[in-house]
Structures are given as C-alpha cells and as structure tokens.
N, C-alpha and C. Protein backbone atom coordinates (compact mmCIF):
# COMPACT_ATOMS: atom_id res chain seq x y z
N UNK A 1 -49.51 123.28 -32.35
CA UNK A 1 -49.13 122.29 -33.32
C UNK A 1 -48.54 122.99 -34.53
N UNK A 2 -47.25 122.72 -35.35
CA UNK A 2 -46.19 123.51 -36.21
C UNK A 2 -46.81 122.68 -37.49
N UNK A 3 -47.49 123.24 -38.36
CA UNK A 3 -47.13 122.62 -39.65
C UNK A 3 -45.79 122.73 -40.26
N UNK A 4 -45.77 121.71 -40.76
CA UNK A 4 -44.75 121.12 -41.85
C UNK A 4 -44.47 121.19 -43.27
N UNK A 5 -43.57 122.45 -43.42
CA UNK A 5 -43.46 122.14 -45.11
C UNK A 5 -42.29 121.81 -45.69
N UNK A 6 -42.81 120.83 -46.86
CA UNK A 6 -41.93 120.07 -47.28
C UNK A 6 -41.36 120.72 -48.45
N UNK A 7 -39.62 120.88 -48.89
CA UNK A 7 -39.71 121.67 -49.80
C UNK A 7 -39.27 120.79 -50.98
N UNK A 8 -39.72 120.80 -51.85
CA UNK A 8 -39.18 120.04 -52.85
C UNK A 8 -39.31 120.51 -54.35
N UNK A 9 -37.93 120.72 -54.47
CA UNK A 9 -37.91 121.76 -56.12
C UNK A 9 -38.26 120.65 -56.78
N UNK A 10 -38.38 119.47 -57.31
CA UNK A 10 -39.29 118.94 -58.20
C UNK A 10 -40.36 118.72 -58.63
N UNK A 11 -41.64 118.97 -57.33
CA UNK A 11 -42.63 119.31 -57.31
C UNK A 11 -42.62 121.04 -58.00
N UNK A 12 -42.03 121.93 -57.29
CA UNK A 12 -41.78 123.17 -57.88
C UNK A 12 -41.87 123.47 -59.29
N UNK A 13 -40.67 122.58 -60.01
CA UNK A 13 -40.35 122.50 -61.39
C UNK A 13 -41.68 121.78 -61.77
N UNK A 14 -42.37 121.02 -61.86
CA UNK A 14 -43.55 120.26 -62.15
C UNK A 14 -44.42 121.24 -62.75
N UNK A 15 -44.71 121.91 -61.39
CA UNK A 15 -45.75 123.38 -61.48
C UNK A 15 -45.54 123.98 -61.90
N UNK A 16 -44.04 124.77 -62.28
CA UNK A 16 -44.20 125.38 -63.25
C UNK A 16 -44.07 125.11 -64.40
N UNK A 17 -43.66 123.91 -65.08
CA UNK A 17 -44.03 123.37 -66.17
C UNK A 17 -45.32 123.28 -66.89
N UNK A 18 -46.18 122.88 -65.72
CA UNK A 18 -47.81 122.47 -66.03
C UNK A 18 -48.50 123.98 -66.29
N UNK A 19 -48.00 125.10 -65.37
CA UNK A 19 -48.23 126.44 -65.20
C UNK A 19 -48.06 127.08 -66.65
N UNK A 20 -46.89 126.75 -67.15
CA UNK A 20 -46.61 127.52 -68.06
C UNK A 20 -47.38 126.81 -69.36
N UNK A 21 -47.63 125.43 -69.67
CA UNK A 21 -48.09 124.92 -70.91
C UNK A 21 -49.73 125.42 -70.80
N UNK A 22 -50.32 125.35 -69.59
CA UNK A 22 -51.33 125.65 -69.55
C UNK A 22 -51.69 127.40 -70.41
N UNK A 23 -50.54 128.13 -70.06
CA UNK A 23 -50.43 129.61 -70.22
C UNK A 23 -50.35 129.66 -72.17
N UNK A 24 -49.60 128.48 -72.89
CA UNK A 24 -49.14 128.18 -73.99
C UNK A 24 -50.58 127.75 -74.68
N UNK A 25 -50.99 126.98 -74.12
CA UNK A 25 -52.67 126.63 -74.56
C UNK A 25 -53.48 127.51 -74.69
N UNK A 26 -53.33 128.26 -74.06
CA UNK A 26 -54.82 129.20 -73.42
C UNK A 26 -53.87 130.02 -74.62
N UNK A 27 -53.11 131.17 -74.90
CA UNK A 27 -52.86 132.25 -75.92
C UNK A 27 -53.17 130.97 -77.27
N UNK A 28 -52.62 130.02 -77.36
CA UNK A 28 -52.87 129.32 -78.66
C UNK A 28 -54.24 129.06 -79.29
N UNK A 29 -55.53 128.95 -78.24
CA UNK A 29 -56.57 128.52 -78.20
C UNK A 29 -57.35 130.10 -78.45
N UNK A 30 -56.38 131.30 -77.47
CA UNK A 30 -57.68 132.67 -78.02
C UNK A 30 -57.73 132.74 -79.13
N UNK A 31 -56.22 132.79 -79.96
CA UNK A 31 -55.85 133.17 -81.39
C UNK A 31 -57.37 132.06 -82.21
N UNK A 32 -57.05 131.06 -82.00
CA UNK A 32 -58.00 129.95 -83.06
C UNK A 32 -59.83 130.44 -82.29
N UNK A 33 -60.16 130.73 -81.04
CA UNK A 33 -60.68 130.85 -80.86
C UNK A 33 -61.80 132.24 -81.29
N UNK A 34 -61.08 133.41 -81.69
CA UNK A 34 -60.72 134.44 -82.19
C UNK A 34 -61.30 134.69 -83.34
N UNK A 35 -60.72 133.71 -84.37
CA UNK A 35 -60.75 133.25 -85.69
C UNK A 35 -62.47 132.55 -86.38
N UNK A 36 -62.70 131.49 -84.99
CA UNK A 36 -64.35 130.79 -84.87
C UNK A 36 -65.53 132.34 -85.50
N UNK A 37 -66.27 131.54 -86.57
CA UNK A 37 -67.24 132.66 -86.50
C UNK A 37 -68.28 131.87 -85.44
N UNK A 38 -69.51 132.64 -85.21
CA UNK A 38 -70.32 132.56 -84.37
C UNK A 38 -71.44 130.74 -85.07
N UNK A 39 -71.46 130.66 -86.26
CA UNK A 39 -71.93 129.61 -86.46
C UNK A 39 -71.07 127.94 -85.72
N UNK A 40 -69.62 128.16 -86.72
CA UNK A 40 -68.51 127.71 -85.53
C UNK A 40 -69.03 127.18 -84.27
N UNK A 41 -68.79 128.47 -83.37
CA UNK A 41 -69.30 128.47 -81.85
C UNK A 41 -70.56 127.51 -81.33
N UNK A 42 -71.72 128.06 -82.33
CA UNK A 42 -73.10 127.06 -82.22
C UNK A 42 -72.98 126.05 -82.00
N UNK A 43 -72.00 125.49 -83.32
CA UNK A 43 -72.14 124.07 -83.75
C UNK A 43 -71.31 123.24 -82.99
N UNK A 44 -70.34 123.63 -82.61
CA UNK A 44 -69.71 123.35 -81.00
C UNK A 44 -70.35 123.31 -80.04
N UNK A 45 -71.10 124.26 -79.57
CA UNK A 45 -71.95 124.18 -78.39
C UNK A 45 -72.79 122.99 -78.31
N UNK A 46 -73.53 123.01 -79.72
CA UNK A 46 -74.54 121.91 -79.62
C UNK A 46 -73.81 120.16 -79.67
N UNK A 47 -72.87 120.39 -80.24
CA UNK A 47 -71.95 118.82 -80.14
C UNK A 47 -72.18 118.34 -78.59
N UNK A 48 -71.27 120.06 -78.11
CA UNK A 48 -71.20 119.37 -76.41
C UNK A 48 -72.53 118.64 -75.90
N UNK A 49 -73.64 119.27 -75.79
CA UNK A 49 -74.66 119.25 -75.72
C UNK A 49 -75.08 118.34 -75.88
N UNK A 50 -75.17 117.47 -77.03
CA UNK A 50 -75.56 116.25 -77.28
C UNK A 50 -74.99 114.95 -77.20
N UNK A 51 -73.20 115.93 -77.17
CA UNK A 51 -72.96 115.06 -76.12
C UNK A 51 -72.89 114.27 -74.86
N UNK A 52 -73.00 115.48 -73.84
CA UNK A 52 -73.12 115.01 -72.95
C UNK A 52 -74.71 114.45 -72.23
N UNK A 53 -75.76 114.72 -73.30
CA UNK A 53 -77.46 113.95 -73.03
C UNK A 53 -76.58 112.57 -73.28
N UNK A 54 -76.30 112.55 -74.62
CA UNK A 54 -75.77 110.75 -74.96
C UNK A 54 -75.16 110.44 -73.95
N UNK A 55 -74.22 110.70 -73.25
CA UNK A 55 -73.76 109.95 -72.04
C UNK A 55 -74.11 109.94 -70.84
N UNK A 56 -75.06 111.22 -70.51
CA UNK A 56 -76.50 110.43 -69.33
C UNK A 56 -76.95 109.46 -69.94
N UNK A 57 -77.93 109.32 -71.28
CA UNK A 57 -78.57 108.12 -71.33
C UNK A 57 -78.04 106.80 -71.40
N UNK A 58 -76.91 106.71 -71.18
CA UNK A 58 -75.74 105.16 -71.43
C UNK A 58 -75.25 105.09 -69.99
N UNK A 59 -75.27 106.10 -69.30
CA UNK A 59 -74.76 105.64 -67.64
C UNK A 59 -76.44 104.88 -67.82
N UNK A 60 -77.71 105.63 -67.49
CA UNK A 60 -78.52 105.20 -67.19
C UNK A 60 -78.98 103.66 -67.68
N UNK A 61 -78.83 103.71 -68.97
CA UNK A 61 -78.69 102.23 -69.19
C UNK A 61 -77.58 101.39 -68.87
N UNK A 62 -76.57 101.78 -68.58
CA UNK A 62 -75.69 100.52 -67.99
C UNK A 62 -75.63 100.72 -66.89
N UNK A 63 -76.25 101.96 -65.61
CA UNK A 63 -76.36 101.36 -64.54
C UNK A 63 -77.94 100.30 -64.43
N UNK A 64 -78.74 100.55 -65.67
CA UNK A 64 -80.20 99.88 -65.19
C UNK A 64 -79.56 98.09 -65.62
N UNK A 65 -79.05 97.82 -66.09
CA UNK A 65 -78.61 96.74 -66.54
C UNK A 65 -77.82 95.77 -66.41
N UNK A 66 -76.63 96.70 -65.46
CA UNK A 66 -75.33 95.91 -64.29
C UNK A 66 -75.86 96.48 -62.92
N UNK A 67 -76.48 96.78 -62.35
CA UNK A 67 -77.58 96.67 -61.41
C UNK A 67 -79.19 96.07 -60.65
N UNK A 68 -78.67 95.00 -61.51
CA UNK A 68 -80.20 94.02 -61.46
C UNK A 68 -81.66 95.04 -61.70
N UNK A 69 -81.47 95.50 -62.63
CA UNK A 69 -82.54 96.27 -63.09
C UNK A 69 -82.94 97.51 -62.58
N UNK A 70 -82.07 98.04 -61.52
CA UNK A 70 -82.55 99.61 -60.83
C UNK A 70 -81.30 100.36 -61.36
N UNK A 71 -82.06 101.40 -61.35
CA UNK A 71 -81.26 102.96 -61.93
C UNK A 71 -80.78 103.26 -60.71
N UNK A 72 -79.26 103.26 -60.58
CA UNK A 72 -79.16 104.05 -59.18
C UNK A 72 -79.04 105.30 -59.33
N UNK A 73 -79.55 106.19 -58.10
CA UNK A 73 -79.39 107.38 -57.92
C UNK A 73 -78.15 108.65 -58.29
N UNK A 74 -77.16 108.18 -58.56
CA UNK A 74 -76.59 108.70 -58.93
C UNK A 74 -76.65 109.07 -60.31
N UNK A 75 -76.33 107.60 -61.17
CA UNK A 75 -77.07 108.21 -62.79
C UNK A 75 -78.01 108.89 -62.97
N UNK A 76 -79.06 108.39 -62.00
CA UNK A 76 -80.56 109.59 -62.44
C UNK A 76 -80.20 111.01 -62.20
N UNK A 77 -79.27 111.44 -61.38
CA UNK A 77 -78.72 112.31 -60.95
C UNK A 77 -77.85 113.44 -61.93
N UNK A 78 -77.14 112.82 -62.42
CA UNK A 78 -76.22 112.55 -63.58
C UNK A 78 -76.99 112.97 -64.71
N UNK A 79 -77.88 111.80 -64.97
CA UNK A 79 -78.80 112.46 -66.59
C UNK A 79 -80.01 113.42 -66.15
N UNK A 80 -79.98 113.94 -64.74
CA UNK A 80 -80.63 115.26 -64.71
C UNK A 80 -79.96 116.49 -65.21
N UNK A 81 -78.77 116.50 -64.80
CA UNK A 81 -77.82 117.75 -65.08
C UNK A 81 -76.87 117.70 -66.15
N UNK A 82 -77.11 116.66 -67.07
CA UNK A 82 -76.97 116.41 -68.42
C UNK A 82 -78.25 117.10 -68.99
N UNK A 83 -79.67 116.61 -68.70
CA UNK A 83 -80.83 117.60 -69.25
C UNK A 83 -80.97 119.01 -69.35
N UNK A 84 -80.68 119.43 -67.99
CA UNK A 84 -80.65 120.99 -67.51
C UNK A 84 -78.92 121.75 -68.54
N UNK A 85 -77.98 121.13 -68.82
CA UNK A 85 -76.94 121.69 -69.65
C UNK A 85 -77.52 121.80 -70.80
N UNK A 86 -77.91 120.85 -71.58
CA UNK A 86 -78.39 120.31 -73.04
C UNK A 86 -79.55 121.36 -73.04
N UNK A 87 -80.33 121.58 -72.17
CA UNK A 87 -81.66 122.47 -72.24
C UNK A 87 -81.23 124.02 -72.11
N UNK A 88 -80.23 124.24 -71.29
CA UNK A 88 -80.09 125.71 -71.29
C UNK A 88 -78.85 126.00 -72.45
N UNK A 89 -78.36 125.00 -73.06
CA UNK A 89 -77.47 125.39 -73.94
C UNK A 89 -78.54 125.54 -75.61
N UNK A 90 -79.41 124.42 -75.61
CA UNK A 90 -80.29 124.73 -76.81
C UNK A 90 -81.17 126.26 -76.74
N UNK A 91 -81.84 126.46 -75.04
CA UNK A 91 -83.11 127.13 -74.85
C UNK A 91 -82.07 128.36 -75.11
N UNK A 92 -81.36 128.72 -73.81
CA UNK A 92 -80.02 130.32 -74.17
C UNK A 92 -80.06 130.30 -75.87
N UNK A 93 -79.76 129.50 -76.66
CA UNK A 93 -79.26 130.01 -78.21
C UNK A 93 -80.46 129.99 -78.82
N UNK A 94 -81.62 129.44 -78.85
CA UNK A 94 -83.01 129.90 -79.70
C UNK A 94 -83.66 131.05 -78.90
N UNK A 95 -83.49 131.20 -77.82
CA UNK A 95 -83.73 132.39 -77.13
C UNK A 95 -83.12 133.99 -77.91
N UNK A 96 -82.10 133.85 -77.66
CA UNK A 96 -80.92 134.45 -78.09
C UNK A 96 -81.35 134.94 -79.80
N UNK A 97 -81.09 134.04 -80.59
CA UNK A 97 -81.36 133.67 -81.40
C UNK A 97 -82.90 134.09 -82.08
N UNK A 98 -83.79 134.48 -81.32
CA UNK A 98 -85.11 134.71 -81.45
C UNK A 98 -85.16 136.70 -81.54
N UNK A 99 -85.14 136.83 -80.47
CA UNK A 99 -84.63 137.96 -80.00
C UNK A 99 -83.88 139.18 -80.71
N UNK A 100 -82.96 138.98 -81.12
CA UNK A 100 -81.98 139.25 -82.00
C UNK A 100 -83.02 139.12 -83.51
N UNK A 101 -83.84 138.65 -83.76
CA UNK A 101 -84.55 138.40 -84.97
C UNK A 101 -85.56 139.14 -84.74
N UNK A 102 -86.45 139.18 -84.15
CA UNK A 102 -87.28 140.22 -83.50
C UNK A 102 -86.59 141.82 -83.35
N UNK A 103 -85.76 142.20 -82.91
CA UNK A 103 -84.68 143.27 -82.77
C UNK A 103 -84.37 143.86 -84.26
N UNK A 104 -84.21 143.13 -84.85
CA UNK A 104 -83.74 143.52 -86.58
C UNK A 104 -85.02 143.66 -87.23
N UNK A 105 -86.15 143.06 -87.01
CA UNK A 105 -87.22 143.39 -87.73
C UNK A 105 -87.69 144.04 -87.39
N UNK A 106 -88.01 144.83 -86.03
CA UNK A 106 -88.34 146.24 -85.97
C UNK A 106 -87.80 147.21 -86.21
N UNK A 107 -86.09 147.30 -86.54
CA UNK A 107 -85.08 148.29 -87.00
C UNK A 107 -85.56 148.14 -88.65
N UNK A 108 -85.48 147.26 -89.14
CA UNK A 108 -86.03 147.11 -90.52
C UNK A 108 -87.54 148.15 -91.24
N UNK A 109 -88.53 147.69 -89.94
CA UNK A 109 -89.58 148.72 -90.33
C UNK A 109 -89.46 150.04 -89.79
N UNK A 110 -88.55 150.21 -88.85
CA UNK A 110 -89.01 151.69 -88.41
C UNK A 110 -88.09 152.43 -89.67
N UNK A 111 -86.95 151.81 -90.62
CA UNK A 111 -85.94 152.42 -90.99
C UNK A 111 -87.16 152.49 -92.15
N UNK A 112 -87.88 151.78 -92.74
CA UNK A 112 -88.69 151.61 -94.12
C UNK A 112 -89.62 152.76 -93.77
C-alpha cells in the first residue's frame, strides 16, 4: 500500500509563517524574561496557580449543577491535577525558599 503525499506550498508557507513568529516570540519573551527578577517570577507562578485551583473549583461546580447534582468524573479529575500543580508550585517555592534560608544562616554563623 503507497502512501500519498500531498504537496501543497500553502500549507508550506503557513508553517513557516507560524514557525517563524513562534521563533519572534520566544527571543522577544527571553529578553523580557531575562529582565523578571525572581520575586517577578514568584508572583507569576503563584497567579498561575491560583489560577488554575479557581478553575477546578467552577468546572466542579458547574458540572455539580448542569448535571442533576453529580460531579462527573472528569471534573473531579480535573480539580485533582489542578491540586497537585497549585501544591507543587506553592510546596517546590516554600521548600526552596526554606532551604536557601537555612543555607545562609549557617554561612552567617560559621563566618561570625
């Protein structure tokens, strides 16, 4: 059996259009990205974060609610791995965050 390819320079041109803006984003985004101090970064992280708990808990209520009262499986599903992001993005940075504080206060006394 011969596959079939279809050639079509407009699809071509497409891709590399999409190819190249993507390439335009990404250098535009290291530069600003670059620039972010590390508080920056946090406070971003944690947006996402709370963002995306807030929108497990709103599937879950509008599937419990346009579903004659059951959570379907999928949302519960959904605002599990909304928990597990939100949890390893808070737990990783107070971890982190801990650590690094602990680390400096023993450089502190051994230097005293």
């Amino acid at each position: 059996m011969k596959c079939r390819h279809y050639h079509n320079d407009y699809n071509h041109t497409n891709v590399l259009i999409f190819v190249h803006s993507l390439n335009v984003l990404y250098n535009n985004n290291n530069t600003t990205l670059s620039k972010m101090t590390a508080d920056q970064k946090d406070t971003y992280q944690y947006i996402g974060a709370l963002f995306t708990l807030f929108s497990g808990i709103v599937m879950c209520f509008l599937s419990f609610f346009m579903n004659n009262y059951i959570i379907h499986d999928s949302a519960l599903w959904y605002f599990g791995e909304t928990c597990v992001f939100a949890g390893g993005i808070f737990g990783v940075s107070l971890y982190i965050r801990g650590e690094v504080q602990r680390i400096n206060t023993k450089i502190d006394k051994l230097l005293k």
